[in-house]
PDB file of N, CA and C in Angstrom:
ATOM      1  N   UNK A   1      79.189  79.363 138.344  1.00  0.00           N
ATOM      2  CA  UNK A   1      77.766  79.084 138.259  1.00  0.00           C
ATOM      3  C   UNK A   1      76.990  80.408 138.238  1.00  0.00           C
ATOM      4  N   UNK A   2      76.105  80.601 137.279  1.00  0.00           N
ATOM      5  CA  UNK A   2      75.278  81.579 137.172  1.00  0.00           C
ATOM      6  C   UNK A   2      74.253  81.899 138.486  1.00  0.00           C
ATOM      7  N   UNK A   3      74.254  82.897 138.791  1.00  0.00           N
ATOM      8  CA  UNK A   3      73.263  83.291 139.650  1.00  0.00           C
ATOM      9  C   UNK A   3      71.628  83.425 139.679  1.00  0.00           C
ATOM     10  N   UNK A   4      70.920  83.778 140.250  1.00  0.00           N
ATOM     11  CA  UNK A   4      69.204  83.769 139.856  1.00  0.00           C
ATOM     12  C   UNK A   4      69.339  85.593 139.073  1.00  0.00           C
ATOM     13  N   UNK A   5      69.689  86.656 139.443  1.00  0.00           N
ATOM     14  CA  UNK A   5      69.905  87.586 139.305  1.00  0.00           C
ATOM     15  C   UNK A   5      70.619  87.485 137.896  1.00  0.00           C
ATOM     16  N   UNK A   6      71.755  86.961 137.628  1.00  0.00           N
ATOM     17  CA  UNK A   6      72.042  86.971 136.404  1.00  0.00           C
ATOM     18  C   UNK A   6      71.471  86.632 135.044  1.00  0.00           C
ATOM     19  N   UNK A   7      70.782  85.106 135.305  1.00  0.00           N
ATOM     20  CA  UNK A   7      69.535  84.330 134.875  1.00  0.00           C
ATOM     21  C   UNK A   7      68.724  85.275 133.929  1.00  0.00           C
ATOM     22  N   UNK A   8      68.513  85.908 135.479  1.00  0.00           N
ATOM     23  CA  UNK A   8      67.148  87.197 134.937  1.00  0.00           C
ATOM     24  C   UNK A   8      67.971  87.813 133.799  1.00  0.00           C
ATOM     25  N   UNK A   9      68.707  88.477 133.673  1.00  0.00           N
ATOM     26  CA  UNK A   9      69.382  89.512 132.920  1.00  0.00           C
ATOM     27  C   UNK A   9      69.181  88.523 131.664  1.00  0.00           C
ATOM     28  N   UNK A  10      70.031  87.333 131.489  1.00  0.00           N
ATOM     29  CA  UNK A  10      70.294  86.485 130.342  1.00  0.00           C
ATOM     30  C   UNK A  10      68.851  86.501 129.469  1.00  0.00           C
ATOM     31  N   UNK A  11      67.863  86.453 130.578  1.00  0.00           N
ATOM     32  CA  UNK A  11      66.405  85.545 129.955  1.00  0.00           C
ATOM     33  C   UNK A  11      65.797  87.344 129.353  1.00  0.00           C
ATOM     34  N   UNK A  12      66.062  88.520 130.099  1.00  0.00           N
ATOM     35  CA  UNK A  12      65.569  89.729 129.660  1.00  0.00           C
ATOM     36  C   UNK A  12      65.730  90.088 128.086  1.00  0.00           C
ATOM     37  N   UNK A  13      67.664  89.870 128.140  1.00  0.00           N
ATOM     38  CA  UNK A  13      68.181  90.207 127.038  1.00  0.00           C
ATOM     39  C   UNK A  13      67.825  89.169 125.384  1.00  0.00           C
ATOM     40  N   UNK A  14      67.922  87.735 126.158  1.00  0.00           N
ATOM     41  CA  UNK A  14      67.128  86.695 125.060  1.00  0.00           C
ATOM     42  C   UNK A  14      65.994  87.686 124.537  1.00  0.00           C
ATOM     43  N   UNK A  15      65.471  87.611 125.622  1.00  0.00           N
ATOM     44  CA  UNK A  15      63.693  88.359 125.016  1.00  0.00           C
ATOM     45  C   UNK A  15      63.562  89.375 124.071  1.00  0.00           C
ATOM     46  N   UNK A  16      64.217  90.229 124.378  1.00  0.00           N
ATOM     47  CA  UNK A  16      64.840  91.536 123.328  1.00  0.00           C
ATOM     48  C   UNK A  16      65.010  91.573 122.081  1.00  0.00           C
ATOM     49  N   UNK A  17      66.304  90.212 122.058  1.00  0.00           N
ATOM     50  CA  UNK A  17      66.949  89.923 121.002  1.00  0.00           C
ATOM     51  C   UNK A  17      66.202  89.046 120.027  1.00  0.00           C
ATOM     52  N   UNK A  18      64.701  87.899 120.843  1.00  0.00           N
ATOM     53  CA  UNK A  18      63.884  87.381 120.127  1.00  0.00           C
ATOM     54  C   UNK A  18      62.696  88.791 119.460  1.00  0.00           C
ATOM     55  N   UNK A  19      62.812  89.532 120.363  1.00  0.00           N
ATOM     56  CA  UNK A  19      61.877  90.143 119.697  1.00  0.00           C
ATOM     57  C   UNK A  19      62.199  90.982 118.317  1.00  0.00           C
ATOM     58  N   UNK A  20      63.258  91.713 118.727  1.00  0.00           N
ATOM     59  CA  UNK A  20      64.312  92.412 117.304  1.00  0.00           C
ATOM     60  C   UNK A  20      64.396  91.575 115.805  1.00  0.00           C
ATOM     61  N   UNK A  21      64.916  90.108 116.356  1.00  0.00           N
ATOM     62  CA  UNK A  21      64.748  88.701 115.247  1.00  0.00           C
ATOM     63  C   UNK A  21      63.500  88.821 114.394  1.00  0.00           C
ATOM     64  N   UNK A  22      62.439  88.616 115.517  1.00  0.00           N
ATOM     65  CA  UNK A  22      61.392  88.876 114.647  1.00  0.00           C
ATOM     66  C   UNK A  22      60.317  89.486 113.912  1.00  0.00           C
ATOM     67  N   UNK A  23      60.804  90.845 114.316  1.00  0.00           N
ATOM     68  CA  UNK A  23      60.442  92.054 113.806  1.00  0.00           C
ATOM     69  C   UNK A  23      61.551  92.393 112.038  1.00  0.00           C
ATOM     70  N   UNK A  24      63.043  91.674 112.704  1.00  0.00           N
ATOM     71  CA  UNK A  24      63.680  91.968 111.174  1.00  0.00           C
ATOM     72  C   UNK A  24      63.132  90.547 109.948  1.00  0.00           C
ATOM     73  N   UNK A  25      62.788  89.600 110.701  1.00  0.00           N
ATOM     74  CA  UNK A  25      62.219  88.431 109.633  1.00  0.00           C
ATOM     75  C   UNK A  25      60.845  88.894 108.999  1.00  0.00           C
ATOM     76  N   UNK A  26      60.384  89.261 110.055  1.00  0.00           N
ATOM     77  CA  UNK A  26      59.030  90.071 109.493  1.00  0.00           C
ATOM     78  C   UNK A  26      58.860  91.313 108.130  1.00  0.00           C
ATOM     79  N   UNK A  27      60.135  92.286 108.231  1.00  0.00           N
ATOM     80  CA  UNK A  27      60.267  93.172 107.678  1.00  0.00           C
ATOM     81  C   UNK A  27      60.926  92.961 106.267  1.00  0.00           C
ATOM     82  N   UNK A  28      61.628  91.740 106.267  1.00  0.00           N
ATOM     83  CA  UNK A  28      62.552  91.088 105.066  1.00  0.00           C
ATOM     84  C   UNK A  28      61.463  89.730 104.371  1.00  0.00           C
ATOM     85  N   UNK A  29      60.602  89.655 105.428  1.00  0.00           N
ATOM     86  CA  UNK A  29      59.891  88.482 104.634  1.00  0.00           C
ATOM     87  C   UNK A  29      58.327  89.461 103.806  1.00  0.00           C
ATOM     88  N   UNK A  30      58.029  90.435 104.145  1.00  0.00           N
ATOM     89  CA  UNK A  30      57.130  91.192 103.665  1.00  0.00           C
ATOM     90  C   UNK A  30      57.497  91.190 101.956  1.00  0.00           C
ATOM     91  N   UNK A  31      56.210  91.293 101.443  1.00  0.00           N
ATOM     92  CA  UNK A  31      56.521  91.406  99.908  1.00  0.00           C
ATOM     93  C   UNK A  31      57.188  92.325  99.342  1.00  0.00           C
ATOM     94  N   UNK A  32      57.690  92.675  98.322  1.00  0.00           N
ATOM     95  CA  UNK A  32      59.027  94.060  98.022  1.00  0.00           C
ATOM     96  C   UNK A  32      58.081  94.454  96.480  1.00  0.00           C
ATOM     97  N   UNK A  33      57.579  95.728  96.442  1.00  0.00           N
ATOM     98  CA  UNK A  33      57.165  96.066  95.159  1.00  0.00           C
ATOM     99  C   UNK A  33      58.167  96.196  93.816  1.00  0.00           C
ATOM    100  N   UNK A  34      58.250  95.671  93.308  1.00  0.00           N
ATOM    101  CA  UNK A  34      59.347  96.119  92.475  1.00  0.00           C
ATOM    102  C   UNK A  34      58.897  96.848  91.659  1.00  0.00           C
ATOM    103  N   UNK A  35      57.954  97.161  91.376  1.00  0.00           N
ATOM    104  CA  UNK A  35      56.760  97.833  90.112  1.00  0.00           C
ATOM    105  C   UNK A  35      56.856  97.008  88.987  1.00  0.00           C
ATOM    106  N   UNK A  36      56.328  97.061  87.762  1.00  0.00           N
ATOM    107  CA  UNK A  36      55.897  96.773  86.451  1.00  0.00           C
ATOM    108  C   UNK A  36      56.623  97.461  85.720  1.00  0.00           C
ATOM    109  N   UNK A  37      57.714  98.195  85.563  1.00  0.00           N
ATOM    110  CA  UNK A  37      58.508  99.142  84.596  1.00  0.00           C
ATOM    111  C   UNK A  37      59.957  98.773  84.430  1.00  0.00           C
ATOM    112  N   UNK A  38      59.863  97.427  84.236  1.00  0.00           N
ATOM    113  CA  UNK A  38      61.360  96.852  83.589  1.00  0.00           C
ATOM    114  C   UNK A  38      61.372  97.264  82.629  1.00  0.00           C
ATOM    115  N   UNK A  39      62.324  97.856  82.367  1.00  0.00           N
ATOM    116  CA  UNK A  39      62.695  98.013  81.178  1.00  0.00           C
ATOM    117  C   UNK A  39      64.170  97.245  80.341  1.00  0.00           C
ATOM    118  N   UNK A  40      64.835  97.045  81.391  1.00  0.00           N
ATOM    119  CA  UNK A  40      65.874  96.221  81.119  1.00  0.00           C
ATOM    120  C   UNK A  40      65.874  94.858  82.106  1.00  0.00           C
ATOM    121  N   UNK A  41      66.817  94.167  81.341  1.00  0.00           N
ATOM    122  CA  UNK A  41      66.939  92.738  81.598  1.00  0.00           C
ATOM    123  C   UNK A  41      67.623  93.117  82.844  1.00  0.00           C
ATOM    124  N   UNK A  42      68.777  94.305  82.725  1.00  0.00           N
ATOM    125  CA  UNK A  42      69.539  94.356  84.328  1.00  0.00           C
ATOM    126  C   UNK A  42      68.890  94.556  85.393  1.00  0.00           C
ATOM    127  N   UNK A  43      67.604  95.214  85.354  1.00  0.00           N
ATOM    128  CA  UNK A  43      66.841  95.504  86.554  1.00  0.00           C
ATOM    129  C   UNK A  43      66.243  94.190  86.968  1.00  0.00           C
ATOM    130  N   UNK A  44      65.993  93.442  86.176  1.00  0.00           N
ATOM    131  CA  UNK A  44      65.405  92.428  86.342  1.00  0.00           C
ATOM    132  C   UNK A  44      66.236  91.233  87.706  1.00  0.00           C
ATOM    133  N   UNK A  45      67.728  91.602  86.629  1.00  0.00           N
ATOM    134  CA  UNK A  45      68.655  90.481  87.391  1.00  0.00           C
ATOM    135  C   UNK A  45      68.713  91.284  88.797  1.00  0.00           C
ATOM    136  N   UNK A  46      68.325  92.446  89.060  1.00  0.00           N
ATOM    137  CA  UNK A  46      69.545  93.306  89.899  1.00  0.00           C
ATOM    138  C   UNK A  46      67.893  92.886  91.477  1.00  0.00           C
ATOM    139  N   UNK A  47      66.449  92.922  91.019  1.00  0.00           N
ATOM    140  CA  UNK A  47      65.708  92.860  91.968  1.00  0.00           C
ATOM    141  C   UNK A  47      65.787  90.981  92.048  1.00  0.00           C
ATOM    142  N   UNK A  48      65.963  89.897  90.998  1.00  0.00           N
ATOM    143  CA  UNK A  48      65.881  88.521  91.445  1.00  0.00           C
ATOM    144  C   UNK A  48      67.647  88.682  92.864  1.00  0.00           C
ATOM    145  N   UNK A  49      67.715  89.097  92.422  1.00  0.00           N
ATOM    146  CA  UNK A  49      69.652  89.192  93.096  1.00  0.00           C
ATOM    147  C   UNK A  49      68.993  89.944  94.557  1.00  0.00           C
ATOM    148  N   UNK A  50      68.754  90.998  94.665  1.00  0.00           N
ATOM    149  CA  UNK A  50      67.520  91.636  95.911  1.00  0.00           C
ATOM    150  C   UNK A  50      66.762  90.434  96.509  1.00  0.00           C
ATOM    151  N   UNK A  51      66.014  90.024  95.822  1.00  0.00           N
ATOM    152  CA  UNK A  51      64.941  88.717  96.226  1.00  0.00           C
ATOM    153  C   UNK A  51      65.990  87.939  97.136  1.00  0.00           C
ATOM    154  N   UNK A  52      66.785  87.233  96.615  1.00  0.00           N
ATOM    155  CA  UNK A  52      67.760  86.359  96.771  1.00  0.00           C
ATOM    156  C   UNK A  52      68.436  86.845  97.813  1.00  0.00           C
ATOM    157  N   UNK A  53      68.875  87.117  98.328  1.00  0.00           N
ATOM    158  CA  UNK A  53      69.873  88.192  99.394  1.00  0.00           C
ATOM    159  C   UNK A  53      68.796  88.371 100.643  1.00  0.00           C
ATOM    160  N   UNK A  54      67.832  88.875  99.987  1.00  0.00           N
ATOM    161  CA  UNK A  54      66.720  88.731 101.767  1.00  0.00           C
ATOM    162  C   UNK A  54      66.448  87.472 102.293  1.00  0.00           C
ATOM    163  N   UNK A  55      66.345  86.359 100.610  1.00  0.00           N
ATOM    164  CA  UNK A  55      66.274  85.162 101.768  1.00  0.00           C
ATOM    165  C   UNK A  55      67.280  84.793 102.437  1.00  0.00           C
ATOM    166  N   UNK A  56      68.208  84.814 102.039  1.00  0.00           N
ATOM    167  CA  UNK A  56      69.271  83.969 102.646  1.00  0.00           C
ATOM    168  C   UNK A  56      69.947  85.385 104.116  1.00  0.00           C
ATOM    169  N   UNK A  57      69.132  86.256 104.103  1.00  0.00           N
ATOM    170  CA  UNK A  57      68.988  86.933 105.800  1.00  0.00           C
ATOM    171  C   UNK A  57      67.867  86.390 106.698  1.00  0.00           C
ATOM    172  N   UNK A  58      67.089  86.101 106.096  1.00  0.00           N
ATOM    173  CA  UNK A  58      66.045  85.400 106.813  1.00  0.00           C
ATOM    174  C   UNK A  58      66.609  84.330 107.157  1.00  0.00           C
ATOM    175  N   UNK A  59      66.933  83.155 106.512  1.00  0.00           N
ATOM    176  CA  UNK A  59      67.652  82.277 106.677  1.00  0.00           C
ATOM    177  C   UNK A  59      68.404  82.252 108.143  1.00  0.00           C
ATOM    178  N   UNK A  60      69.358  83.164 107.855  1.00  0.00           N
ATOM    179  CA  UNK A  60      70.048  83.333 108.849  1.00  0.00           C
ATOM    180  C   UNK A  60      69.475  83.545 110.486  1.00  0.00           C
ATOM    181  N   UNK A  61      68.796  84.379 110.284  1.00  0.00           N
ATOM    182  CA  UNK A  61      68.219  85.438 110.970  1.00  0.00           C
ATOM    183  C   UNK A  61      66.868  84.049 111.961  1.00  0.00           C
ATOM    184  N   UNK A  62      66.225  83.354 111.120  1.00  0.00           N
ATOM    185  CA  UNK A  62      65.776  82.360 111.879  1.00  0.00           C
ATOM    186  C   UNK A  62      66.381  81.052 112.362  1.00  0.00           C
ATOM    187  N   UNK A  63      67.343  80.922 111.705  1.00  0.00           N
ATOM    188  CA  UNK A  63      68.574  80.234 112.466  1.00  0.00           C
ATOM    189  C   UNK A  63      68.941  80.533 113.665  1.00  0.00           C
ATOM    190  N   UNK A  64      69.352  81.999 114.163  1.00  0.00           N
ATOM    191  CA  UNK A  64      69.976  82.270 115.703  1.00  0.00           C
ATOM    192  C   UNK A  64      68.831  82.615 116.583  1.00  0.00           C
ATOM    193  N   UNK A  65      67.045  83.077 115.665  1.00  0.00           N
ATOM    194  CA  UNK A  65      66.179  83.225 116.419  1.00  0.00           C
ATOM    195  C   UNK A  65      65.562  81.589 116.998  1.00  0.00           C
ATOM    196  N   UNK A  66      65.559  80.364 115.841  1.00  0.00           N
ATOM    197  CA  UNK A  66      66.327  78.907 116.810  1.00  0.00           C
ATOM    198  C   UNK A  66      66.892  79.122 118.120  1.00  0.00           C
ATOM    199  N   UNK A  67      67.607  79.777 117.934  1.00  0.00           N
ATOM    200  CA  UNK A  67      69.047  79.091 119.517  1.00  0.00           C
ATOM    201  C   UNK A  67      68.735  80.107 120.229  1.00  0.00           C
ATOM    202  N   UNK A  68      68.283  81.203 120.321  1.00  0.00           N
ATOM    203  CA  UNK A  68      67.364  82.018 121.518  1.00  0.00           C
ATOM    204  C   UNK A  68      66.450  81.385 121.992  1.00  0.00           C
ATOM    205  N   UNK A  69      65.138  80.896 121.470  1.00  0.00           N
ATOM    206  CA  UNK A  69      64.234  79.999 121.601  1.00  0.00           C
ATOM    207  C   UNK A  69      64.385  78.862 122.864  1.00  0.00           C
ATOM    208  N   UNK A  70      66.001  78.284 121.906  1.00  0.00           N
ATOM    209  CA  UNK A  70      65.842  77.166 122.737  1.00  0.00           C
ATOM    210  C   UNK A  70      66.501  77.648 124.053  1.00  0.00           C
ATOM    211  N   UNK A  71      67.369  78.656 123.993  1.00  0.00           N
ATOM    212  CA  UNK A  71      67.778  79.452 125.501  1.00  0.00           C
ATOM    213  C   UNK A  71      66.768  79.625 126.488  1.00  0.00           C
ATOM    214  N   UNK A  72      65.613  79.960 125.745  1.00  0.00           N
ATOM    215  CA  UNK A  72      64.438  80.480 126.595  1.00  0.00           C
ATOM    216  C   UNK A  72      64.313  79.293 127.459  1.00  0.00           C
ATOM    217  N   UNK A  73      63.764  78.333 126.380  1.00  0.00           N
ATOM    218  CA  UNK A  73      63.522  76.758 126.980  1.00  0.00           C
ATOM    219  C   UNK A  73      64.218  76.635 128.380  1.00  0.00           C
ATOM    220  N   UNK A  74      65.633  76.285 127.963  1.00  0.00           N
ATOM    221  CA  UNK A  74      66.953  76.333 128.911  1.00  0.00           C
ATOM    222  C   UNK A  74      66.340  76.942 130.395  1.00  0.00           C
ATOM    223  N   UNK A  75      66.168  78.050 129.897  1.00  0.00           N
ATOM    224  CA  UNK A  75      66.346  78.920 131.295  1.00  0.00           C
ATOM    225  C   UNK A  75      64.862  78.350 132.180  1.00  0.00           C
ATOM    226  N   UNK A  76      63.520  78.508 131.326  1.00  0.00           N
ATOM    227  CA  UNK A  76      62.494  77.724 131.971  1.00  0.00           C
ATOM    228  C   UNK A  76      63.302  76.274 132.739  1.00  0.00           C
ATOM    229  N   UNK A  77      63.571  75.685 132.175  1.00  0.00           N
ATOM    230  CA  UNK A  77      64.208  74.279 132.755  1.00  0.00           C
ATOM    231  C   UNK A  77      64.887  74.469 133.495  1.00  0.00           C
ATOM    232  N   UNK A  78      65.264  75.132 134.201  1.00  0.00           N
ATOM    233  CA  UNK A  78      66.753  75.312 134.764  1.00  0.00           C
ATOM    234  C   UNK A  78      67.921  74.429 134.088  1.00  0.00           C
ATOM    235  N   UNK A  79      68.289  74.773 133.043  1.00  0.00           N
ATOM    236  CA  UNK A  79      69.594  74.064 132.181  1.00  0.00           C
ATOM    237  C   UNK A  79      70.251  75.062 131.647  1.00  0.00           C
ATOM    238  N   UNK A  80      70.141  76.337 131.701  1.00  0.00           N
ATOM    239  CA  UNK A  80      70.439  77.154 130.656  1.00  0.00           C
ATOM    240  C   UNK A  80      71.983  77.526 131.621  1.00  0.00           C
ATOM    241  N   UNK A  81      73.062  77.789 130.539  1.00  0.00           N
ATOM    242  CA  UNK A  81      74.336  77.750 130.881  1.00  0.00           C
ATOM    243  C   UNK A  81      75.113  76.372 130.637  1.00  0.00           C
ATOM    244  N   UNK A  82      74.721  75.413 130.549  1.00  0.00           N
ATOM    245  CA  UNK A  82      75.234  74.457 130.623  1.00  0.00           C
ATOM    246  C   UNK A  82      75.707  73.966 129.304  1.00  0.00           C
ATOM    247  N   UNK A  83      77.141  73.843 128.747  1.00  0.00           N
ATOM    248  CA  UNK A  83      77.450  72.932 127.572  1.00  0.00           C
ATOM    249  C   UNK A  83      76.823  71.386 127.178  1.00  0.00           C
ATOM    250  N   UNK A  84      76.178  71.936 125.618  1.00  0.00           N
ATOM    251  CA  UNK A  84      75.204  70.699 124.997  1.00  0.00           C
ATOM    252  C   UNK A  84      76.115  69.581 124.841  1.00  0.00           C
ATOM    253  N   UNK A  85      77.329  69.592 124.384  1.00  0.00           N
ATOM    254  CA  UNK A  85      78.862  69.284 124.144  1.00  0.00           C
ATOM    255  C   UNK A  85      79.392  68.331 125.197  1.00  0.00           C
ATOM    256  N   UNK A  86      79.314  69.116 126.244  1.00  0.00           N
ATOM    257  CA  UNK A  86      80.438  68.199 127.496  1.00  0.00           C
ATOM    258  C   UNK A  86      79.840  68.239 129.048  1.00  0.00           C
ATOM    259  N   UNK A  87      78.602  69.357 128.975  1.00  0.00           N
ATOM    260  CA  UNK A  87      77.996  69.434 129.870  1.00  0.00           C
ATOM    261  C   UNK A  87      78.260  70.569 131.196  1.00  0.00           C
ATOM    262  N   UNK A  88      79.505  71.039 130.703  1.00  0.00           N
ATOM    263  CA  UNK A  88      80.012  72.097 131.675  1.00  0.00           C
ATOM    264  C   UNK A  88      79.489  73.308 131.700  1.00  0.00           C
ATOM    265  N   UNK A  89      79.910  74.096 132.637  1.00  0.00           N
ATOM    266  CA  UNK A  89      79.116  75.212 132.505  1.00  0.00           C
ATOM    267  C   UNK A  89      80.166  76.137 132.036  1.00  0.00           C
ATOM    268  N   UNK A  90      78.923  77.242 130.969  1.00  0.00           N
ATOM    269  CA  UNK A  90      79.431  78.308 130.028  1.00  0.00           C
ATOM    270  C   UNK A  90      79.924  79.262 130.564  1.00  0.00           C
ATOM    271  N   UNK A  91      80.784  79.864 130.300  1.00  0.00           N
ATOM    272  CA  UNK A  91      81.267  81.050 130.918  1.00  0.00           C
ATOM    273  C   UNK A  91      80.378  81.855 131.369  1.00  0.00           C
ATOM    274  N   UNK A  92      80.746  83.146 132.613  1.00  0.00           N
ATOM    275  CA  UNK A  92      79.775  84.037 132.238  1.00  0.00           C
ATOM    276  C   UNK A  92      80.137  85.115 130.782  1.00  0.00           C
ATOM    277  N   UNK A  93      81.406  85.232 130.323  1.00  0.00           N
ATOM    278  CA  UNK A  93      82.265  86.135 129.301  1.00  0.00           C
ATOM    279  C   UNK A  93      81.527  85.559 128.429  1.00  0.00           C
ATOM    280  N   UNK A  94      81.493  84.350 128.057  1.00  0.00           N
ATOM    281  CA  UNK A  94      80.876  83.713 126.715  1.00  0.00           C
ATOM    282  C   UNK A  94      79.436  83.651 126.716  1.00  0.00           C
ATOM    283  N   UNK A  95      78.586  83.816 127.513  1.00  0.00           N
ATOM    284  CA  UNK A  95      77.570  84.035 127.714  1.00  0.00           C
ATOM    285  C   UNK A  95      77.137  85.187 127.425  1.00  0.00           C
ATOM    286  N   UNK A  96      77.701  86.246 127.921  1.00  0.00           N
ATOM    287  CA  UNK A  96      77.533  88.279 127.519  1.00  0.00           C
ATOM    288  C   UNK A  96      78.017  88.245 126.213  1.00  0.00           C
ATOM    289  N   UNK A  97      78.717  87.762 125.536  1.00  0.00           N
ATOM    290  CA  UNK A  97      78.934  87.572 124.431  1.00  0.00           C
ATOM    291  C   UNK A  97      77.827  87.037 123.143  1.00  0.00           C
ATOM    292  N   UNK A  98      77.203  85.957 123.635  1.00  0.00           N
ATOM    293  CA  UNK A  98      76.592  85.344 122.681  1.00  0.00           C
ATOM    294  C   UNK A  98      75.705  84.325 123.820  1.00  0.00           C
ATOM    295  N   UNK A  99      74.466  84.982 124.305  1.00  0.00           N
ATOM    296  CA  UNK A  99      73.853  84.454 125.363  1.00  0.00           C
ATOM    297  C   UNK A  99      72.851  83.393 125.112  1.00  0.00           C
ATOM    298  N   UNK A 100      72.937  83.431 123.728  1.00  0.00           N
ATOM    299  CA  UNK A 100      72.463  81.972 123.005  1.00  0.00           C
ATOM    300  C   UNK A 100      73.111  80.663 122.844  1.00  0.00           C
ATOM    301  N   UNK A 101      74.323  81.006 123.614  1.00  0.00           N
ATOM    302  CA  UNK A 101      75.448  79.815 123.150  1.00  0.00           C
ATOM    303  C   UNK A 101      74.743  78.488 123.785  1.00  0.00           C
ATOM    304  N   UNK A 102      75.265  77.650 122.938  1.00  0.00           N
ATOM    305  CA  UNK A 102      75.054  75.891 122.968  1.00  0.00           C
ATOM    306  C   UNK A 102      76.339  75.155 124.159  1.00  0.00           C
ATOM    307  N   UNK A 103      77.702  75.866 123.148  1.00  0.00           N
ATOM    308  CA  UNK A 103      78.620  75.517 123.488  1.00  0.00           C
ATOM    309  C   UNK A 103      79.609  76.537 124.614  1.00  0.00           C
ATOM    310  N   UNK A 104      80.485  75.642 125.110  1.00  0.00           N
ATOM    311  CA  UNK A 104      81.716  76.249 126.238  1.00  0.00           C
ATOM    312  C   UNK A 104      82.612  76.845 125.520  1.00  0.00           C
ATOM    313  N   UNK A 105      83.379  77.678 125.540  1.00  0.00           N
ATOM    314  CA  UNK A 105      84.193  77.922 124.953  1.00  0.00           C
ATOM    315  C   UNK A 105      85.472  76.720 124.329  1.00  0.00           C
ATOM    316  N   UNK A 106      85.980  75.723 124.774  1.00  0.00           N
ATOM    317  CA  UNK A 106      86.691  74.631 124.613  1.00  0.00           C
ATOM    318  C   UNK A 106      85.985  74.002 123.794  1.00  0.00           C
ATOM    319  N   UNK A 107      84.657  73.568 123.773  1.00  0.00           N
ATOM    320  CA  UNK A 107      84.131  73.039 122.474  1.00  0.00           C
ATOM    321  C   UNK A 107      83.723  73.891 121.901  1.00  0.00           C
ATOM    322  N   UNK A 108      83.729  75.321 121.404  1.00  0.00           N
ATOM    323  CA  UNK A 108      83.500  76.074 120.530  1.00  0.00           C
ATOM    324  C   UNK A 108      84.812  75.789 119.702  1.00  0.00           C
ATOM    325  N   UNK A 109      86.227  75.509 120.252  1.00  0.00           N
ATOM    326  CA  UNK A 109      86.928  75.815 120.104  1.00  0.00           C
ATOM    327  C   UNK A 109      87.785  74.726 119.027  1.00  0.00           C
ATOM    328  N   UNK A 110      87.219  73.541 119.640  1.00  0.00           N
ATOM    329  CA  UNK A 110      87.727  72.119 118.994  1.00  0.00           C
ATOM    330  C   UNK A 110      86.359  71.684 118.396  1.00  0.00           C
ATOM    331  N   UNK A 111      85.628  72.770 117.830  1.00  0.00           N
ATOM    332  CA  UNK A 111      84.515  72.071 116.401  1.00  0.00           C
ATOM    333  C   UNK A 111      85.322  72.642 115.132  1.00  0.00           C
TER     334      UNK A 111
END
């Protein structure tokens, strides 16, 4: 069982890691100049292919800033640690690991 002291640490490092999230969504979702001087069709493909590639980091990137979020939640509630899965509690290893986790390691394991 997690401690109040540890808690703290978990909910510090969330915070961090929400903030980093959304400073890089911010920086990838900003508009990208490409200028007006195509000259070829390859530049063309090579910045839609650029375009394409930031979204699908954003994508990502607000996906795990999701499951921080809802950590935060967690920890306000007092629930945080606890498997969504089976209800047990998360490691502390799997927790320093990935302090956003949903799951226990055993149902990480058998999804």
């Amino acid at each position: 069982m997690l401690n109040t002291e540890q808690i703290k640490e978990f909910k510090e490092e969330l915070e961090k890691i929400k903030a980093s999230l959304l400073a890089q969504i911010k920086d990838l979702e900003s508009p990208i100049d490409f200028g007006s001087d195509i000259d070829h069709l390859d530049e063309e493909a090579d910045e839609a292919e650029e375009f394409g590639n930031r979204l699908s980091v954003v994508k990502t990137l607000k996906e795990r800033l999701q499951n921080v979020e809802a950590a935060l939640v967690k920890i306000n509630e007092s629930r945080y640690g606890s498997c969504e899965k089976c209800g047990k509690e998360i490691s502390w290893e799997v927790l320093k690991i990935d302090p956003e986790s949903r799951y226990c390691q055993a149902c990480k394991a058998s999804a």
